[in-house]
Protein backbone atom coordinates (compact mmCIF):
# COMPACT_ATOMS: atom_id res chain seq x y z
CA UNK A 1 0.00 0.00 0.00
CA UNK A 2 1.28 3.18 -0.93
CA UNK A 3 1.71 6.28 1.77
CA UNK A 4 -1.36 8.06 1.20
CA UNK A 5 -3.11 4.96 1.66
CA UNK A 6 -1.84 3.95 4.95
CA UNK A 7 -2.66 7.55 6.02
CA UNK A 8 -6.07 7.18 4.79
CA UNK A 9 -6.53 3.64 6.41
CA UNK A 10 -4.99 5.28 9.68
CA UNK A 11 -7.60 8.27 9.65
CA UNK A 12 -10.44 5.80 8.83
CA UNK A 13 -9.17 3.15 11.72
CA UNK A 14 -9.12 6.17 14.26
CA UNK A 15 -12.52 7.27 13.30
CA UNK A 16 -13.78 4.26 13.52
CA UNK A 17 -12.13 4.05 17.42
CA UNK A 18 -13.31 7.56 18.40
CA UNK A 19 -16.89 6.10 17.34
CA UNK A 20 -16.75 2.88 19.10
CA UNK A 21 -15.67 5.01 22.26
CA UNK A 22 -18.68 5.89 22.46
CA UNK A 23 -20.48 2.76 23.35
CA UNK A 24 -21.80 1.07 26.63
CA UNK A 25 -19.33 -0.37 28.88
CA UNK A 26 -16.48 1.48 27.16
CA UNK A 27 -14.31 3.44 28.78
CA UNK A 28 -12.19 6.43 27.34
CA UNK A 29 -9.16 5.14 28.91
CA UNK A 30 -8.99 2.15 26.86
CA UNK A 31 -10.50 3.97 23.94
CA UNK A 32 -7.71 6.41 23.77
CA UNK A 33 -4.97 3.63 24.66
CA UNK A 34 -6.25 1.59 21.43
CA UNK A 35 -6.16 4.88 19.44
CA UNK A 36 -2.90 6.08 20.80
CA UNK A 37 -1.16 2.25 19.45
CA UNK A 38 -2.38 2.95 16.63
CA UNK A 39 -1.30 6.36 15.90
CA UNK A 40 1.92 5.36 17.46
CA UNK A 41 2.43 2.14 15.20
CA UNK A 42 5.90 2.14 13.69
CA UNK A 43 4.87 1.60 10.40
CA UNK A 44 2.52 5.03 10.49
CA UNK A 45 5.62 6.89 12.19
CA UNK A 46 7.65 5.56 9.43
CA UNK A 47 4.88 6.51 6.51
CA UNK A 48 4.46 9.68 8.20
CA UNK A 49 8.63 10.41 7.92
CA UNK A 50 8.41 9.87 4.01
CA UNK A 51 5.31 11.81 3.24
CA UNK A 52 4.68 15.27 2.26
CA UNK A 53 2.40 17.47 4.04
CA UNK A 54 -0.85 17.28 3.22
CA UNK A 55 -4.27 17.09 5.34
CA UNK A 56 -4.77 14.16 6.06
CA UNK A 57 -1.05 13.54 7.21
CA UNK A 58 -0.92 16.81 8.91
CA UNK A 59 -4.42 15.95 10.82
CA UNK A 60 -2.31 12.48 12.38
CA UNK A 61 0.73 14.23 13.40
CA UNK A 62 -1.96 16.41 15.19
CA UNK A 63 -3.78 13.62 16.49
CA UNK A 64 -0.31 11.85 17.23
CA UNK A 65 0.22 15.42 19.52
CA UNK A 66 -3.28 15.41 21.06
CA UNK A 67 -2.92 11.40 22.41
CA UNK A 68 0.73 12.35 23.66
CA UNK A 69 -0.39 14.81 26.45
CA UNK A 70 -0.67 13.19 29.92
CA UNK A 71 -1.66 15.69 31.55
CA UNK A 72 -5.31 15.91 29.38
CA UNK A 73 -7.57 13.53 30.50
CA UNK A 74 -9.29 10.79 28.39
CA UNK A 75 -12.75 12.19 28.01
CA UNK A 76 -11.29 15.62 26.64
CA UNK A 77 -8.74 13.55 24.44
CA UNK A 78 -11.58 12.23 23.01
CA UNK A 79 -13.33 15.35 22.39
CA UNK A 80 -9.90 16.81 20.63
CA UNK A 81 -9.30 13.82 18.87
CA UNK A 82 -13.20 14.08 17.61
CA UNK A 83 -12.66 17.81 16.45
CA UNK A 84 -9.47 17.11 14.56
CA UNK A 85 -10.75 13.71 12.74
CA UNK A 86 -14.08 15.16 12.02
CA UNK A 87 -12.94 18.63 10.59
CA UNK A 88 -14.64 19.20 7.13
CA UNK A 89 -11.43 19.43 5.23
CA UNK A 90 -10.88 15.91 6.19
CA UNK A 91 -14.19 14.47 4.89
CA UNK A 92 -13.08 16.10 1.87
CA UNK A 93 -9.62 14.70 1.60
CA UNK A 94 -11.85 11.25 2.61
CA UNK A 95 -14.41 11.57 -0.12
CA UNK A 96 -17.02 11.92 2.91
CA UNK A 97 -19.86 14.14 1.40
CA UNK A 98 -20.08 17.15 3.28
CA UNK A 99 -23.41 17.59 5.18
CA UNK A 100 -25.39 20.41 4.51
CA UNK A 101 -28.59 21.34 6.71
C-alpha cells in the first residue's frame, strides 16, 4: 500500500475508534490507549517520515500530539481527537460528502 493509503486507512481506523468510544461499557481510557497504538504504530511513524504534508497527514501528526499529552484527561482527548478527525477538510480529503442542513 502506498503512503497516502496507509494515512487514509490510519484516519479511517481512528474514526472508527473515536466512534466505538462511544459505546456502553467502554471506557475512554482504553478507547484512547487503542487509538494512541495505533497512531503510534511504527509503520505510520515511518509513513508519516516519508510523506509530504498534506491534510490528512498533517491531521495524524496532530492527532499523534493530542494522544501524547498526559496531563489531558481521556474524556477531553476524546473530544480533541473528535474535532481534529471530524474537521470538514478531512471528509473532503476522505471523499465523505459534506453535510449540509
Amino acid at each position: 500500500m502506498d503512503s497516502s493509503g496507509v494515512i487514509e486507512g490510519a484516519i479511517r481506523q481512528a474514526r472508527y475508534l473515536l466512534s466505538v468510544a462511544r459505546s456502553p461499557g467502554r471506557s475512554c481510557d482504553e478507547a484512547i490507549n487503542e487509538i494512541r497504538t495505533l497512531l503510534w504504530s511504527c509503520s505510520l511513524d515511518s509513513t508519516l517520515s516519508k510523506c509530504s504534508d498534506a491534510v490528512l497527514s498533517l491531521a495524524l501528526r496532530e492527532a499523534q500530539m493530542a494522544v501524547a499529552d498526559p496531563l489531558k484527561t481521556s474524556a477531553v482527548t476524546l473530544e480533541l481527537l473528535r474535532v481534529i478527525l471530524d474537521d470538514p477538510c478531512i471528509n473532503t480529503a476522505l471523499g465523505i460528502p459534506h453535510d449540509v442542513a
